[in-house]
PDB file of N, CA and C in Angstrom:
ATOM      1  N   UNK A   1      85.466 123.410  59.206  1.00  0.00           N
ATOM      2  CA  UNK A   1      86.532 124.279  59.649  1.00  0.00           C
ATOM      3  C   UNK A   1      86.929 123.876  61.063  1.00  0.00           C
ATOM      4  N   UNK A   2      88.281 123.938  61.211  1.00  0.00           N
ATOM      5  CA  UNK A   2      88.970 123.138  62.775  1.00  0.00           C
ATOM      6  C   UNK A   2      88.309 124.390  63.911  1.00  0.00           C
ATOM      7  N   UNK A   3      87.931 124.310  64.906  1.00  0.00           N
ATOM      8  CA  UNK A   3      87.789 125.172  65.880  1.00  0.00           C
ATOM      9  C   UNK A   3      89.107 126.373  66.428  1.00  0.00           C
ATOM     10  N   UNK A   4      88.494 127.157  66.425  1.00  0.00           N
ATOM     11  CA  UNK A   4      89.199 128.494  67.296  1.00  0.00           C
ATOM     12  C   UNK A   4      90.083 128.090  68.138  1.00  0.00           C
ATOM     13  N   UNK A   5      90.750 128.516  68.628  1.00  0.00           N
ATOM     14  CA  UNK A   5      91.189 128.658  70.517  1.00  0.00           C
ATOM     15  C   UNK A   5      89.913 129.344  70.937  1.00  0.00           C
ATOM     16  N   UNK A   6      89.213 130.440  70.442  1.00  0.00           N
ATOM     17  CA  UNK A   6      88.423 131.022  71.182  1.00  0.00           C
ATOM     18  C   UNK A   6      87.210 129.738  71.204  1.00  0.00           C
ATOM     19  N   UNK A   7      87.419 129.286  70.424  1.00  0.00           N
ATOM     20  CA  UNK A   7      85.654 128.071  70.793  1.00  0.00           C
ATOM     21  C   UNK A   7      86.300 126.770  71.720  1.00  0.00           C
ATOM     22  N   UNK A   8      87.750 126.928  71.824  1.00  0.00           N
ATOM     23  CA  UNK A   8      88.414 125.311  72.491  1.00  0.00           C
ATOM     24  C   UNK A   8      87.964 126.297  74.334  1.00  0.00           C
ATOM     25  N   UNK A   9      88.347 127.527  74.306  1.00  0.00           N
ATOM     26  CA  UNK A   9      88.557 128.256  75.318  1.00  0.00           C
ATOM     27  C   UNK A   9      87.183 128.345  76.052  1.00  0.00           C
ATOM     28  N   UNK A  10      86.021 128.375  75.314  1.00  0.00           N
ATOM     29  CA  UNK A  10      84.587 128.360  75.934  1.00  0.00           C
ATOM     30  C   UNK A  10      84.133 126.976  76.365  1.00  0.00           C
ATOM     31  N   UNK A  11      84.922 126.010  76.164  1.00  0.00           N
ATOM     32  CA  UNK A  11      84.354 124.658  76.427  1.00  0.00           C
ATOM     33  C   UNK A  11      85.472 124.249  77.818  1.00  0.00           C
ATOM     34  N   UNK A  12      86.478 125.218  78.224  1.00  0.00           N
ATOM     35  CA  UNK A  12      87.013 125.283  79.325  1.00  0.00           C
ATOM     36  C   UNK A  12      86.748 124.700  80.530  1.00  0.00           C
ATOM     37  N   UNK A  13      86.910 123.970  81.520  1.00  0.00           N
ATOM     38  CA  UNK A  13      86.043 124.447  82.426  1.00  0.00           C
ATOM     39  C   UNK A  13      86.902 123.434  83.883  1.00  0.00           C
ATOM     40  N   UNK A  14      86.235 123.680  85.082  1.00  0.00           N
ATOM     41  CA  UNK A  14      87.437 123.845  85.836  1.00  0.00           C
ATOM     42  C   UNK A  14      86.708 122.561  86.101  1.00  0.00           C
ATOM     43  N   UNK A  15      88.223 121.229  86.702  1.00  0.00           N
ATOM     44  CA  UNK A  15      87.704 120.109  86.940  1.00  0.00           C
ATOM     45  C   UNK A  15      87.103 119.529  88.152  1.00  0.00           C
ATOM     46  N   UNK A  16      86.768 118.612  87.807  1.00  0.00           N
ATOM     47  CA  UNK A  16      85.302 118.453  88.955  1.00  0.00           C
ATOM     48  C   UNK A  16      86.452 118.031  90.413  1.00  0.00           C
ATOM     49  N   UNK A  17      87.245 117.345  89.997  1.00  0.00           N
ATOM     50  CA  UNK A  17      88.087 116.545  91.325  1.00  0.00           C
ATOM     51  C   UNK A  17      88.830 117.704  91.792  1.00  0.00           C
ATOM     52  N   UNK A  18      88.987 118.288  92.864  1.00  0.00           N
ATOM     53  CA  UNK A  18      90.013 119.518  93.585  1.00  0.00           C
ATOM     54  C   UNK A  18      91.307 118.565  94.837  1.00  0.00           C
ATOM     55  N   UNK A  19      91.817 118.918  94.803  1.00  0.00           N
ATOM     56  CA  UNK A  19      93.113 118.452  96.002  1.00  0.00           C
ATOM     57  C   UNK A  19      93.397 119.096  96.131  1.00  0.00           C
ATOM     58  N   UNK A  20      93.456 119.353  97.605  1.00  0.00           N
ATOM     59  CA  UNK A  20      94.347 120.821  98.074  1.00  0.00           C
ATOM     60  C   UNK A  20      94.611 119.576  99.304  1.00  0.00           C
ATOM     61  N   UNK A  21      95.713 120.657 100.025  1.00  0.00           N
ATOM     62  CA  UNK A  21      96.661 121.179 101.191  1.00  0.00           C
ATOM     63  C   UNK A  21      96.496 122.147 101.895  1.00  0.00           C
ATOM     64  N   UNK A  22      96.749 122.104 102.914  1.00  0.00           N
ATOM     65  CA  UNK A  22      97.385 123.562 104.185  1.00  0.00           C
ATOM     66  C   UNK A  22      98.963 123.665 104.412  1.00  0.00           C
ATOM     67  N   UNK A  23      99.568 124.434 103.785  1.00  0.00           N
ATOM     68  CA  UNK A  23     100.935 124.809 103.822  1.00  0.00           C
ATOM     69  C   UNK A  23     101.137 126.037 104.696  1.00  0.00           C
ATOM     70  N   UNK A  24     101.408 125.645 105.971  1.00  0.00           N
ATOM     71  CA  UNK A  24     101.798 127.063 106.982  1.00  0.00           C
ATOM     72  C   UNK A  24     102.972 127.710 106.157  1.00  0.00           C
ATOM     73  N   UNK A  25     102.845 129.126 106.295  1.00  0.00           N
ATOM     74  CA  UNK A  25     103.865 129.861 105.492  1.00  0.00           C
ATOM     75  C   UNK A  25     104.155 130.931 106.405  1.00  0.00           C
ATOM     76  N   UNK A  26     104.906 131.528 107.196  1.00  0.00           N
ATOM     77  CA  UNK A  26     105.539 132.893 107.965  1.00  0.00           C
ATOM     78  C   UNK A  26     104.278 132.606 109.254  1.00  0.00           C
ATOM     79  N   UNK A  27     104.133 131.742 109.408  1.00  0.00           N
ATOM     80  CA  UNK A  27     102.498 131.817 111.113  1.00  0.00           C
ATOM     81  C   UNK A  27     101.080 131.834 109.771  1.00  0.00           C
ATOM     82  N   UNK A  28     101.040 131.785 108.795  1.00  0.00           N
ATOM     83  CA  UNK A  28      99.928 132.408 107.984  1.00  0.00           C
ATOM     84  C   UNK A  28      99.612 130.856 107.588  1.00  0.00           C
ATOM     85  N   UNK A  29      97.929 130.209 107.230  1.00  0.00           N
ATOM     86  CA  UNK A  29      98.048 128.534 106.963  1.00  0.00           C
ATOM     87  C   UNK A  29      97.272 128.910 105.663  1.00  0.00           C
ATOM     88  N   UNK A  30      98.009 128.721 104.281  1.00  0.00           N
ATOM     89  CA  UNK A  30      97.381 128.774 103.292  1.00  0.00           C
ATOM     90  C   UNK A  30      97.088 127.569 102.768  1.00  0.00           C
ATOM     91  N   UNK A  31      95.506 127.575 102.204  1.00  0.00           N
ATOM     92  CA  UNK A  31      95.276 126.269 101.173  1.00  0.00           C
ATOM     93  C   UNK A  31      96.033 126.848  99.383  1.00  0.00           C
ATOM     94  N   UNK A  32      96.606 125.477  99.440  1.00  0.00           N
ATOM     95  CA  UNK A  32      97.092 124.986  97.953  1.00  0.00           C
ATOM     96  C   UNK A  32      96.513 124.106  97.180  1.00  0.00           C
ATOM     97  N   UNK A  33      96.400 124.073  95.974  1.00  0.00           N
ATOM     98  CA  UNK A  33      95.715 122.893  95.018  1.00  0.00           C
ATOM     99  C   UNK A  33      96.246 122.508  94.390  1.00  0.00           C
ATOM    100  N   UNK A  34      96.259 121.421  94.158  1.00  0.00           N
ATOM    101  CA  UNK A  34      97.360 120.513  93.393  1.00  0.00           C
ATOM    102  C   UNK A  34      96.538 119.810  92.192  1.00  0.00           C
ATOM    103  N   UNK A  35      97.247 120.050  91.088  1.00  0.00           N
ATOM    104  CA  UNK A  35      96.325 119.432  89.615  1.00  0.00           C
ATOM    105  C   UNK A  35      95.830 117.879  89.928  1.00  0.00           C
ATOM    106  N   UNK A  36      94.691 117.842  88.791  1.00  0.00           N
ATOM    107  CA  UNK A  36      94.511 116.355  88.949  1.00  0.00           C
ATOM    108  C   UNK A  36      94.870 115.440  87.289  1.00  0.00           C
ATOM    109  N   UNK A  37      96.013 115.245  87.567  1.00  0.00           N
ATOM    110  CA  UNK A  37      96.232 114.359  86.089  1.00  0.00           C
ATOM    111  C   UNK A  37      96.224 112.861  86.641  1.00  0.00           C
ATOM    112  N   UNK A  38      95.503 112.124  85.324  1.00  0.00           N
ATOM    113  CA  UNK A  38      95.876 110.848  85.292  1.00  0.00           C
ATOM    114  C   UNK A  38      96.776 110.377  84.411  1.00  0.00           C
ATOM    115  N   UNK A  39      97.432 109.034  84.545  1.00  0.00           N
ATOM    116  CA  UNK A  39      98.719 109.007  83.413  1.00  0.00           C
ATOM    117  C   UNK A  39      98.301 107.191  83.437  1.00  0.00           C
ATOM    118  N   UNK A  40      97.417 106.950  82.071  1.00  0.00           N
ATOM    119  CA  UNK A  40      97.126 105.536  81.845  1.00  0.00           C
ATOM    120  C   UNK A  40      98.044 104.711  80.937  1.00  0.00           C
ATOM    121  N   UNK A  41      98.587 103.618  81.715  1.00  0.00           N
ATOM    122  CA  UNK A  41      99.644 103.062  80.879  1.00  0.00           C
ATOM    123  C   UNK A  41      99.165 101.824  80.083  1.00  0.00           C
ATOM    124  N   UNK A  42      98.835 101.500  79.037  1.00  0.00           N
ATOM    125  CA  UNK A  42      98.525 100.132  78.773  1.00  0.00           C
ATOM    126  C   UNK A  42      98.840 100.245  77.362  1.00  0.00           C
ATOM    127  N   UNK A  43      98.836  98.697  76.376  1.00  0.00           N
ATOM    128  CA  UNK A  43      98.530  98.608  75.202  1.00  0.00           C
ATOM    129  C   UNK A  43      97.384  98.171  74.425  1.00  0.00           C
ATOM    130  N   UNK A  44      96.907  99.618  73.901  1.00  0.00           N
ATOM    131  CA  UNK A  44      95.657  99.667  73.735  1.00  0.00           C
ATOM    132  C   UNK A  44      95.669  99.406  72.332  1.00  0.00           C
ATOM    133  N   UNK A  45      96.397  99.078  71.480  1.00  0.00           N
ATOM    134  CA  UNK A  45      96.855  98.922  69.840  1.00  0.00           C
ATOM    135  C   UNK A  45      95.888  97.524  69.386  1.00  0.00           C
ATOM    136  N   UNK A  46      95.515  96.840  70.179  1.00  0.00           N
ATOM    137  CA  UNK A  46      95.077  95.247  70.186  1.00  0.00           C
ATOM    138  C   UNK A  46      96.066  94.511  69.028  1.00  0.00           C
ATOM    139  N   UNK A  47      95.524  94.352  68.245  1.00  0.00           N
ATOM    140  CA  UNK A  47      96.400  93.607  67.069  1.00  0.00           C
ATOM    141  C   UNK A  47      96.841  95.093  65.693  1.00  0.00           C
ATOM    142  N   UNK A  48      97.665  95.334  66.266  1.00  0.00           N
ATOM    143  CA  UNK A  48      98.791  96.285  65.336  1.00  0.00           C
ATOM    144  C   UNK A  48      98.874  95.878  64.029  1.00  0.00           C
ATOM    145  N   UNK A  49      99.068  96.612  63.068  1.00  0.00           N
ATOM    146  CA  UNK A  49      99.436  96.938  61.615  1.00  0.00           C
ATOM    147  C   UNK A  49     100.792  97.476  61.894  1.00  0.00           C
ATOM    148  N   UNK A  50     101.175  98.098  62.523  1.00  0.00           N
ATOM    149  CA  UNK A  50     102.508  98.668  62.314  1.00  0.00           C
ATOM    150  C   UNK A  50     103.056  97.746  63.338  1.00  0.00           C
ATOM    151  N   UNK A  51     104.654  97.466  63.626  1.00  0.00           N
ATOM    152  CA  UNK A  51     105.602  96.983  64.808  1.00  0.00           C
ATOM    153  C   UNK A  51     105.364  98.460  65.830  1.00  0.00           C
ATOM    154  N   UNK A  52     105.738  98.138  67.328  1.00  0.00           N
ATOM    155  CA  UNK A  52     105.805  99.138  68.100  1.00  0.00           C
ATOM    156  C   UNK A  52     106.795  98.886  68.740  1.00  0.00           C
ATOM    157  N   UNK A  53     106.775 100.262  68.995  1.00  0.00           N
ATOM    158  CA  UNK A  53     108.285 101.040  69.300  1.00  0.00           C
ATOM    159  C   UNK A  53     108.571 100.256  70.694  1.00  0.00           C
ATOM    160  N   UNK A  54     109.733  99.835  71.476  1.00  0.00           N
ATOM    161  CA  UNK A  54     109.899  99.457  72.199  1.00  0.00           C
ATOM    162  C   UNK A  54     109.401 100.200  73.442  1.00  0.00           C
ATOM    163  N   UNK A  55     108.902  99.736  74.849  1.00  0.00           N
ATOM    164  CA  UNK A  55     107.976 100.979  76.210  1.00  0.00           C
ATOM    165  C   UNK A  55     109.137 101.512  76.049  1.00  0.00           C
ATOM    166  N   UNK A  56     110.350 101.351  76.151  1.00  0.00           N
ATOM    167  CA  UNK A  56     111.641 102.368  76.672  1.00  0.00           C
ATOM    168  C   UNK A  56     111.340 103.635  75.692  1.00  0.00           C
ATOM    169  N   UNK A  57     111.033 103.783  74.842  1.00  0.00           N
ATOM    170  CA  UNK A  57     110.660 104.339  73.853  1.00  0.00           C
ATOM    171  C   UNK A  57     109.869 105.156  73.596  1.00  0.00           C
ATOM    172  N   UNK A  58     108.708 104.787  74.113  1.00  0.00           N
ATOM    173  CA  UNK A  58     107.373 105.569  74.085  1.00  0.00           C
ATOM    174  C   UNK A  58     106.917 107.061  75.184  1.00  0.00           C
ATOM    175  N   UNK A  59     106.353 108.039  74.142  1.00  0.00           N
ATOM    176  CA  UNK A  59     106.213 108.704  75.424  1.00  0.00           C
ATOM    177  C   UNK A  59     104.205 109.253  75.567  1.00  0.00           C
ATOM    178  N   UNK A  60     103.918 109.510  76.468  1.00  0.00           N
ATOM    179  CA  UNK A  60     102.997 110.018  77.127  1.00  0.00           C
ATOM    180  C   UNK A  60     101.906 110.795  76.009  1.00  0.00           C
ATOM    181  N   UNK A  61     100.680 110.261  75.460  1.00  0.00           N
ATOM    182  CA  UNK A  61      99.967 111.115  74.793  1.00  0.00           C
ATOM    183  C   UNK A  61      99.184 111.964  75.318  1.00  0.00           C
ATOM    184  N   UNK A  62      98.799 113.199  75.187  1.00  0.00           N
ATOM    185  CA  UNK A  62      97.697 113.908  75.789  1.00  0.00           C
ATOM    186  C   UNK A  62      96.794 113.953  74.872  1.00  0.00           C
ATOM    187  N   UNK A  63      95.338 112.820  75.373  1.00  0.00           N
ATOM    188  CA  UNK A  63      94.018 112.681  74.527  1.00  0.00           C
ATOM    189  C   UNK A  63      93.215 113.787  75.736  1.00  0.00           C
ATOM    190  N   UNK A  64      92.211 114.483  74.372  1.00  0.00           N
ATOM    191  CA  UNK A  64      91.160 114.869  74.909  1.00  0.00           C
ATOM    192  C   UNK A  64      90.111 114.740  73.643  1.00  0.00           C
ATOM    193  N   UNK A  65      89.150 115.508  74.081  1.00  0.00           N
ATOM    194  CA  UNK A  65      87.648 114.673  73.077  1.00  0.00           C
ATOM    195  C   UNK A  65      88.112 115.607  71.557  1.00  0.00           C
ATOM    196  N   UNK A  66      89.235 116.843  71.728  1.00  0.00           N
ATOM    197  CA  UNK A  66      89.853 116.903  70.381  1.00  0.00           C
ATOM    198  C   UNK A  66      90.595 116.370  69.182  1.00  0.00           C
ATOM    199  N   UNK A  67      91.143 115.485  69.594  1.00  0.00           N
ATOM    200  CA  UNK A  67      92.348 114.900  69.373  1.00  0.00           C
ATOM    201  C   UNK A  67      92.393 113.612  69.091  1.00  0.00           C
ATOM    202  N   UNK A  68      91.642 112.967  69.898  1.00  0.00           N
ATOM    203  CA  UNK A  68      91.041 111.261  69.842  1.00  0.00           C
ATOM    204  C   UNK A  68      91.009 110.546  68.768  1.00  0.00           C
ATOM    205  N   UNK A  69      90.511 111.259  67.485  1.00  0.00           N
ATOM    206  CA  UNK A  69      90.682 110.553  66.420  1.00  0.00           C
ATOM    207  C   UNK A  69      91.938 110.431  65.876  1.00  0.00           C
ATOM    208  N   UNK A  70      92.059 111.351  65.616  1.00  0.00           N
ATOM    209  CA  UNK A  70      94.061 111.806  65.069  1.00  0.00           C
ATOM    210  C   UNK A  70      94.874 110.543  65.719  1.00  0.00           C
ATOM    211  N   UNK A  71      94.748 110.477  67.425  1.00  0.00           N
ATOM    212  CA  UNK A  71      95.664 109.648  68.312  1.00  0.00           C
ATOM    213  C   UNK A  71      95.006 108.164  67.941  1.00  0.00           C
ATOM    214  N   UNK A  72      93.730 108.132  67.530  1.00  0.00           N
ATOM    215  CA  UNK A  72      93.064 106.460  67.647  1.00  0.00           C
ATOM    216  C   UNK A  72      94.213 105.874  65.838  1.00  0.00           C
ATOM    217  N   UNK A  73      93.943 107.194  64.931  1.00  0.00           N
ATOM    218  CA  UNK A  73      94.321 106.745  63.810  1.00  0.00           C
ATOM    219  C   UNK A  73      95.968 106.534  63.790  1.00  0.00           C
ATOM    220  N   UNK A  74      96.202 107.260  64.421  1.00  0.00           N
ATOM    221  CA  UNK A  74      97.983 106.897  64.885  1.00  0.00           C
ATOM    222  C   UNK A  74      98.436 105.544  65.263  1.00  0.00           C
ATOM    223  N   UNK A  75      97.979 105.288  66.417  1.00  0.00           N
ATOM    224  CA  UNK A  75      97.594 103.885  66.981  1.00  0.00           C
ATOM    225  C   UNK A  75      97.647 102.709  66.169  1.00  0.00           C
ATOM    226  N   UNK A  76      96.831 102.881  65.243  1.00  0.00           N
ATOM    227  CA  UNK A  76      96.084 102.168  64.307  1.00  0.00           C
ATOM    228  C   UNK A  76      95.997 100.822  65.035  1.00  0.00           C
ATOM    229  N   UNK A  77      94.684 100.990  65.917  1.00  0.00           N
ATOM    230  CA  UNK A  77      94.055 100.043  66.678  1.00  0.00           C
ATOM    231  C   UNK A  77      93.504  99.070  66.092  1.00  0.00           C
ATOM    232  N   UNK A  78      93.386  97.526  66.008  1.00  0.00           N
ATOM    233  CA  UNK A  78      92.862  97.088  65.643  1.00  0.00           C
ATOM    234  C   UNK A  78      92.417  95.385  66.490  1.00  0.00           C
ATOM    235  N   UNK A  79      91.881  94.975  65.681  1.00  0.00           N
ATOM    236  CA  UNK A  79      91.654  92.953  66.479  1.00  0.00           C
ATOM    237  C   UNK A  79      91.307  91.633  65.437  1.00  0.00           C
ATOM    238  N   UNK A  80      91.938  90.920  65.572  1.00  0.00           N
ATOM    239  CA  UNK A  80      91.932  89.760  64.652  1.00  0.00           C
ATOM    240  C   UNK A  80      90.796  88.616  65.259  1.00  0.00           C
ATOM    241  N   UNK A  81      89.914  88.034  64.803  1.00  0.00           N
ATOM    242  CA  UNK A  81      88.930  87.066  64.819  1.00  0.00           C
ATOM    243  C   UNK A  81      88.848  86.102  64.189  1.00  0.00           C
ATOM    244  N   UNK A  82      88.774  84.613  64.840  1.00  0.00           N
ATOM    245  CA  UNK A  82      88.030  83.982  64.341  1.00  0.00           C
ATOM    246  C   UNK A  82      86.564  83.514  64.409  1.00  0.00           C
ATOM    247  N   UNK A  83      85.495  83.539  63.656  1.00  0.00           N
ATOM    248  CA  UNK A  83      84.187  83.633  64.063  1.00  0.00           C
ATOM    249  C   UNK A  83      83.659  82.654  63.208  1.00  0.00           C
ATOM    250  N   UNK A  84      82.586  81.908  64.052  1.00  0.00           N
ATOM    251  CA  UNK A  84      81.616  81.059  63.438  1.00  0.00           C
ATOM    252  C   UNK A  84      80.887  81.596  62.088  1.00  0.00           C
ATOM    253  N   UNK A  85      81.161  80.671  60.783  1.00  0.00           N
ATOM    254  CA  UNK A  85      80.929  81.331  59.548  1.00  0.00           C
ATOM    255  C   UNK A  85      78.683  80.831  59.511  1.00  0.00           C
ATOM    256  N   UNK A  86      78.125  82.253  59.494  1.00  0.00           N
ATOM    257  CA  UNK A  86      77.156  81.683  59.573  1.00  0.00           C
ATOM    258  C   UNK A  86      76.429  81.752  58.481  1.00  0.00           C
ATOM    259  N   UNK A  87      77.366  82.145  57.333  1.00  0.00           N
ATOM    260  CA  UNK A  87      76.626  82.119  55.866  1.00  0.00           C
ATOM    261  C   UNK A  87      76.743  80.499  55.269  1.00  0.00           C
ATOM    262  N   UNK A  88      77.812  79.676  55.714  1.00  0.00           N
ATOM    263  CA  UNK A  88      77.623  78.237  55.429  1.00  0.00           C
ATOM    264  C   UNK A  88      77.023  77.875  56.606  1.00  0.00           C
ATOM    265  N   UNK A  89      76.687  76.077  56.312  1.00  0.00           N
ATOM    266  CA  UNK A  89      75.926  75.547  57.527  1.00  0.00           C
ATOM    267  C   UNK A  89      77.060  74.734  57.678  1.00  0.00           C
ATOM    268  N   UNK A  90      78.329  74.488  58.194  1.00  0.00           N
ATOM    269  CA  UNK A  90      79.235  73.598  57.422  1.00  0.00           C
ATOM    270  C   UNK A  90      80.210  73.311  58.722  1.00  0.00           C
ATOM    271  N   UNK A  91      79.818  74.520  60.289  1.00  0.00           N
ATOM    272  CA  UNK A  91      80.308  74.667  61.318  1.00  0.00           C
ATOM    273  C   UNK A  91      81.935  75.231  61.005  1.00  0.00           C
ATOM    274  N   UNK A  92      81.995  76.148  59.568  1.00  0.00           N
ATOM    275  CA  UNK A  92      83.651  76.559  59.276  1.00  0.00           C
ATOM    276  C   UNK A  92      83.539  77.911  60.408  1.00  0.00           C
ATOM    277  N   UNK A  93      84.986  77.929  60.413  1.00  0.00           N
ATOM    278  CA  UNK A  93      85.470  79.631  60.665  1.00  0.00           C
ATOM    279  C   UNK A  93      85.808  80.349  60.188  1.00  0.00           C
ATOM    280  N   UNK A  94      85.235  81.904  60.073  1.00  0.00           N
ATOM    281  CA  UNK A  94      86.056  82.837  59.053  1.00  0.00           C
ATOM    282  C   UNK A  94      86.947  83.692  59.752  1.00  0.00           C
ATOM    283  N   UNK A  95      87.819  84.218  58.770  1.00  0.00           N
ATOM    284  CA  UNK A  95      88.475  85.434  60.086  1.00  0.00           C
ATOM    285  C   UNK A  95      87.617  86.875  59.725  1.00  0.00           C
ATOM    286  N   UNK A  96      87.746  87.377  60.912  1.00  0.00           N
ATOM    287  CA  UNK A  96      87.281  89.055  60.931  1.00  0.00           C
ATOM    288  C   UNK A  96      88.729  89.658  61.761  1.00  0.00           C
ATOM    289  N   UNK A  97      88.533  90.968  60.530  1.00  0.00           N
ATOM    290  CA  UNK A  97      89.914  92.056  60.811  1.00  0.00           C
ATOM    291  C   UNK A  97      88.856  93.077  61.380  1.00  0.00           C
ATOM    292  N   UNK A  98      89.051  93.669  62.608  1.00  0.00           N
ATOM    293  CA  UNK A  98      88.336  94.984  62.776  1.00  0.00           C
ATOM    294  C   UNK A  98      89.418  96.437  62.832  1.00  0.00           C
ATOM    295  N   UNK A  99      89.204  97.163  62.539  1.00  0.00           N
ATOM    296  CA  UNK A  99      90.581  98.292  62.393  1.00  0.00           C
ATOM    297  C   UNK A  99      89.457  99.544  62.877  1.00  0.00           C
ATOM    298  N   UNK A 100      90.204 100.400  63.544  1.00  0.00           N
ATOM    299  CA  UNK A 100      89.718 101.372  64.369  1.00  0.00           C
ATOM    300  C   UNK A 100      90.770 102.692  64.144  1.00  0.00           C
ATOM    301  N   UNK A 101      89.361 103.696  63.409  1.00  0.00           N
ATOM    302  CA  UNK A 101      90.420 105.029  63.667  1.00  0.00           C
ATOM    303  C   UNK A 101      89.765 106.361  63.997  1.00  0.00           C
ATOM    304  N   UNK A 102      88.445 105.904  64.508  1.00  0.00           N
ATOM    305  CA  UNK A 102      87.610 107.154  65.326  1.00  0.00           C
ATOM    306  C   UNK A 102      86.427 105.997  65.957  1.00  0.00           C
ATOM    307  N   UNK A 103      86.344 107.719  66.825  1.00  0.00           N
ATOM    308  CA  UNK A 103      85.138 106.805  67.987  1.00  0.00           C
ATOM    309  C   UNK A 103      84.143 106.351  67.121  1.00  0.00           C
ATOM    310  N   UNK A 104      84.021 107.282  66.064  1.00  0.00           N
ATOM    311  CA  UNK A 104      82.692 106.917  65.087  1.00  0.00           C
ATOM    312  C   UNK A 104      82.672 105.129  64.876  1.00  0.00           C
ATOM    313  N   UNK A 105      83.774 104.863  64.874  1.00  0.00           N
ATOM    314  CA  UNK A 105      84.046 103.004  64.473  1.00  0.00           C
ATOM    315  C   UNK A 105      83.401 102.249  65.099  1.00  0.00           C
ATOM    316  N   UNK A 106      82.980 102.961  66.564  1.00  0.00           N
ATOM    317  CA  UNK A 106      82.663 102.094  67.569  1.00  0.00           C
ATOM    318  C   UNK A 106      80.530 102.291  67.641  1.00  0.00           C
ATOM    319  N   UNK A 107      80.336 102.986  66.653  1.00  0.00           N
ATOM    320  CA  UNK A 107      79.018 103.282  66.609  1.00  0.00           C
ATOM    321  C   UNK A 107      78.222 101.735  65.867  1.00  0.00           C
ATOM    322  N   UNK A 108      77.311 101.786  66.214  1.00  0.00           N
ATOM    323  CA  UNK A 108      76.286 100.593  65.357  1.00  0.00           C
ATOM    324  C   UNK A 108      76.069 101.035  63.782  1.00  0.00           C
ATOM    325  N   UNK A 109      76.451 100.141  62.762  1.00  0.00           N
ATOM    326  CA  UNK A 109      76.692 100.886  61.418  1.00  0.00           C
ATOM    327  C   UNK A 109      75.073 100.529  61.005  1.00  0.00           C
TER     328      UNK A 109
END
């Protein structure tokens, strides 16, 4: 069963990095805090199954440890290989396809 809001809401919690300011206001010097987002730009797709959308195009995902799979399987991450075939003795190459659509992929099978 997918989680609550009330069980997303208990795993809440306030982030470790703070930024603030002193903004004088009427003679009075109040501290302000300013969020901490990061915004990572790269192509993380490695070798694609689907064409991608042109950058003009693309917009901004918000991953968190909910979501990750959904966004990895979207993606549809993957990497093309060629690797020393070590079932012949014959010095051939085989190819390896690796395709990625949860963190689980990245575990030792």
């Amino acid at each position: 069963m997918a989680p609550s809001v009330h069980d997303k809401l208990k795993r809440v919690r306030k982030p470790r990095v703070h930024i603030t300011y002193e903004v004088e206001t009427e003679g009075a010097v109040e501290e302000k805090e300013l969020p901490f987002v990061v915004g990572v730009i790269g192509d993380f797709s490695g070798h694609p199954t689907a064409k991608l959308k042109p950058l003009k195009d693309r917009k901004f995902v918000n991953i968190d440890r909910d979501n990750i799979n959904d966004v990895m399987k979207q993606m549809t991450p993957g990497l093309n290989l060629r690797v020393e075939n070590t079932l012949k003795d014959d010095g051939s190459e085989m190819p390896v396809q690796l395709k990625f659509e949860s963190m689980d992929d990245f575990d030792p099978a």
